[in-house]
C-alpha atoms as a PDB file:
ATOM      1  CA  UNK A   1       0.000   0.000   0.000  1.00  0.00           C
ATOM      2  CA  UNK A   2       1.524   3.569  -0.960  1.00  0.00           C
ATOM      3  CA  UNK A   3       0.107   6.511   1.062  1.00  0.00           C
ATOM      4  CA  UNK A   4      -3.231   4.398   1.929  1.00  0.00           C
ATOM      5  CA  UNK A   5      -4.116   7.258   4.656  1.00  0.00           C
ATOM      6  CA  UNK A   6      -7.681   6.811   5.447  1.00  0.00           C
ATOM      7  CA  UNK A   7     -10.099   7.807   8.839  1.00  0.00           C
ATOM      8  CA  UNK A   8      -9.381   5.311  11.721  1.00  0.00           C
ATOM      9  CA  UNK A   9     -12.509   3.593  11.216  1.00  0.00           C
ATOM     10  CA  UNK A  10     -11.536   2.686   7.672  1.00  0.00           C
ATOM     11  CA  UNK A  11      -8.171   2.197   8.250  1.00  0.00           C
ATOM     12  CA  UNK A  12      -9.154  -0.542  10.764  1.00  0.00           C
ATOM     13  CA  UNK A  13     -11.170  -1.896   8.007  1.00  0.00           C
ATOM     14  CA  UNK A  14      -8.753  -1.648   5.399  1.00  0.00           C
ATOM     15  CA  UNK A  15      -5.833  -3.414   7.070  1.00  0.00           C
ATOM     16  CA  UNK A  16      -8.068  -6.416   8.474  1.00  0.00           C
ATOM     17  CA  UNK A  17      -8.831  -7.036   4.765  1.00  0.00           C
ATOM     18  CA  UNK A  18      -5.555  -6.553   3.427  1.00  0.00           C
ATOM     19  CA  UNK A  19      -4.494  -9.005   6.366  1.00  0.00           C
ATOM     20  CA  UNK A  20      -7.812 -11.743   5.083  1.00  0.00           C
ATOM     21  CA  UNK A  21      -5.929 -11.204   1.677  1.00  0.00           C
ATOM     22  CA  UNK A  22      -2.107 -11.908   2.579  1.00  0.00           C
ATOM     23  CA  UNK A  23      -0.929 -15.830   2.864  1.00  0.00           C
ATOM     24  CA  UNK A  24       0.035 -17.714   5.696  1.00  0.00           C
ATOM     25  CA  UNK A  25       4.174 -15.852   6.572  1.00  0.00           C
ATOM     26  CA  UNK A  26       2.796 -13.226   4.150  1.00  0.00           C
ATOM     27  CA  UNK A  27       4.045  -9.795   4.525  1.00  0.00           C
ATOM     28  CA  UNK A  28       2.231  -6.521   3.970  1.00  0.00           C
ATOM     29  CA  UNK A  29       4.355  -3.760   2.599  1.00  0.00           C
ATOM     30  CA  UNK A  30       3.078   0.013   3.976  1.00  0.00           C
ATOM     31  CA  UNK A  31       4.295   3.020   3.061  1.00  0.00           C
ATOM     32  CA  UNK A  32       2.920   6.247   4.678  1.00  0.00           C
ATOM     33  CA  UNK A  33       3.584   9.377   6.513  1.00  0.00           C
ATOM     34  CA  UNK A  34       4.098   9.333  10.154  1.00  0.00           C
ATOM     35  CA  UNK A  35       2.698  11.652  12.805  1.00  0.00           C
ATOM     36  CA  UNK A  36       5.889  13.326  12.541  1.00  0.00           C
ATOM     37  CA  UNK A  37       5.333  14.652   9.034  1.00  0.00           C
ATOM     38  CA  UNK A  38       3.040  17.801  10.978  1.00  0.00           C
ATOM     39  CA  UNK A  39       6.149  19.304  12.340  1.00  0.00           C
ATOM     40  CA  UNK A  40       7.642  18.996   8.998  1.00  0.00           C
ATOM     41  CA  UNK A  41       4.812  20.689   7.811  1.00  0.00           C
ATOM     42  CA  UNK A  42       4.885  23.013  10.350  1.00  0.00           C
ATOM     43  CA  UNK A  43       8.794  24.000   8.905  1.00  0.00           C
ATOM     44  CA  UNK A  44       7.728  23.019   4.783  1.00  0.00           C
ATOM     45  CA  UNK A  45       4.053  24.014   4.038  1.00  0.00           C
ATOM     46  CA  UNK A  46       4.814  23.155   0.764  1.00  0.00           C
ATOM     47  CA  UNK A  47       5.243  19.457   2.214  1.00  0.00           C
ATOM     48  CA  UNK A  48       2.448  16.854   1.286  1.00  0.00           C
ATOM     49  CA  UNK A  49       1.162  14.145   3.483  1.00  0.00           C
ATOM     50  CA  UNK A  50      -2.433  14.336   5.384  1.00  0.00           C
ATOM     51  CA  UNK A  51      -3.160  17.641   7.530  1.00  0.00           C
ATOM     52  CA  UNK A  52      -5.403  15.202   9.744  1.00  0.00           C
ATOM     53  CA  UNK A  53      -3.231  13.807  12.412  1.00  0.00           C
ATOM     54  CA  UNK A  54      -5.634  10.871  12.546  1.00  0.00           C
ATOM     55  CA  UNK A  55      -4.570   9.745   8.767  1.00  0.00           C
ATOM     56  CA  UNK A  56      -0.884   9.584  10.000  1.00  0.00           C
ATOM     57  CA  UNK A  57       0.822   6.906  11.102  1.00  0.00           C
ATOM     58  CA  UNK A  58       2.350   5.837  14.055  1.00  0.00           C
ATOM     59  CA  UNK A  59       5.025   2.429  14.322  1.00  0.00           C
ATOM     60  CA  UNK A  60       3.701   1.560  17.597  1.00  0.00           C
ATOM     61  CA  UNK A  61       0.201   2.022  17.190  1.00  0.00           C
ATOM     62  CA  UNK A  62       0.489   0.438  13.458  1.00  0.00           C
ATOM     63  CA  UNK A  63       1.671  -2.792  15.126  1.00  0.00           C
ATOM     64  CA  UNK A  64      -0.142  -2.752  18.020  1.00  0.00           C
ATOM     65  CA  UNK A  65      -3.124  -2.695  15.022  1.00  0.00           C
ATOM     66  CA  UNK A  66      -1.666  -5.677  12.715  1.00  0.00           C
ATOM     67  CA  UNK A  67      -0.914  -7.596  15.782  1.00  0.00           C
ATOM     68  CA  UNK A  68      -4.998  -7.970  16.707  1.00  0.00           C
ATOM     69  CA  UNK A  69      -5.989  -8.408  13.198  1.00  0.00           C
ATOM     70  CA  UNK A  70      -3.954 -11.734  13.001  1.00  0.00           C
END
Protein backbone atom coordinates (compact mmCIF):
# COMPACT_ATOMS: atom_id res chain seq x y z
CA UNK A 1 0.00 0.00 0.00
CA UNK A 2 1.52 3.57 -0.96
CA UNK A 3 0.11 6.51 1.06
CA UNK A 4 -3.23 4.40 1.93
CA UNK A 5 -4.12 7.26 4.66
CA UNK A 6 -7.68 6.81 5.45
CA UNK A 7 -10.10 7.81 8.84
CA UNK A 8 -9.38 5.31 11.72
CA UNK A 9 -12.51 3.59 11.22
CA UNK A 10 -11.54 2.69 7.67
CA UNK A 11 -8.17 2.20 8.25
CA UNK A 12 -9.15 -0.54 10.76
CA UNK A 13 -11.17 -1.90 8.01
CA UNK A 14 -8.75 -1.65 5.40
CA UNK A 15 -5.83 -3.41 7.07
CA UNK A 16 -8.07 -6.42 8.47
CA UNK A 17 -8.83 -7.04 4.76
CA UNK A 18 -5.55 -6.55 3.43
CA UNK A 19 -4.49 -9.00 6.37
CA UNK A 20 -7.81 -11.74 5.08
CA UNK A 21 -5.93 -11.20 1.68
CA UNK A 22 -2.11 -11.91 2.58
CA UNK A 23 -0.93 -15.83 2.86
CA UNK A 24 0.03 -17.71 5.70
CA UNK A 25 4.17 -15.85 6.57
CA UNK A 26 2.80 -13.23 4.15
CA UNK A 27 4.04 -9.79 4.53
CA UNK A 28 2.23 -6.52 3.97
CA UNK A 29 4.35 -3.76 2.60
CA UNK A 30 3.08 0.01 3.98
CA UNK A 31 4.29 3.02 3.06
CA UNK A 32 2.92 6.25 4.68
CA UNK A 33 3.58 9.38 6.51
CA UNK A 34 4.10 9.33 10.15
CA UNK A 35 2.70 11.65 12.81
CA UNK A 36 5.89 13.33 12.54
CA UNK A 37 5.33 14.65 9.03
CA UNK A 38 3.04 17.80 10.98
CA UNK A 39 6.15 19.30 12.34
CA UNK A 40 7.64 19.00 9.00
CA UNK A 41 4.81 20.69 7.81
CA UNK A 42 4.89 23.01 10.35
CA UNK A 43 8.79 24.00 8.91
CA UNK A 44 7.73 23.02 4.78
CA UNK A 45 4.05 24.01 4.04
CA UNK A 46 4.81 23.16 0.76
CA UNK A 47 5.24 19.46 2.21
CA UNK A 48 2.45 16.85 1.29
CA UNK A 49 1.16 14.15 3.48
CA UNK A 50 -2.43 14.34 5.38
CA UNK A 51 -3.16 17.64 7.53
CA UNK A 52 -5.40 15.20 9.74
CA UNK A 53 -3.23 13.81 12.41
CA UNK A 54 -5.63 10.87 12.55
CA UNK A 55 -4.57 9.75 8.77
CA UNK A 56 -0.88 9.58 10.00
CA UNK A 57 0.82 6.91 11.10
CA UNK A 58 2.35 5.84 14.06
CA UNK A 59 5.02 2.43 14.32
CA UNK A 60 3.70 1.56 17.60
CA UNK A 61 0.20 2.02 17.19
CA UNK A 62 0.49 0.44 13.46
CA UNK A 63 1.67 -2.79 15.13
CA UNK A 64 -0.14 -2.75 18.02
CA UNK A 65 -3.12 -2.70 15.02
CA UNK A 66 -1.67 -5.68 12.72
CA UNK A 67 -0.91 -7.60 15.78
CA UNK A 68 -5.00 -7.97 16.71
CA UNK A 69 -5.99 -8.41 13.20
CA UNK A 70 -3.95 -11.73 13.00
Amino acid sequence: MIYAHFSRGLRRTFHRKLCEFLNPGGYLILEGFSKLQQEYQQRNPQSGGPRDSEMLYDLEELKKILKILR
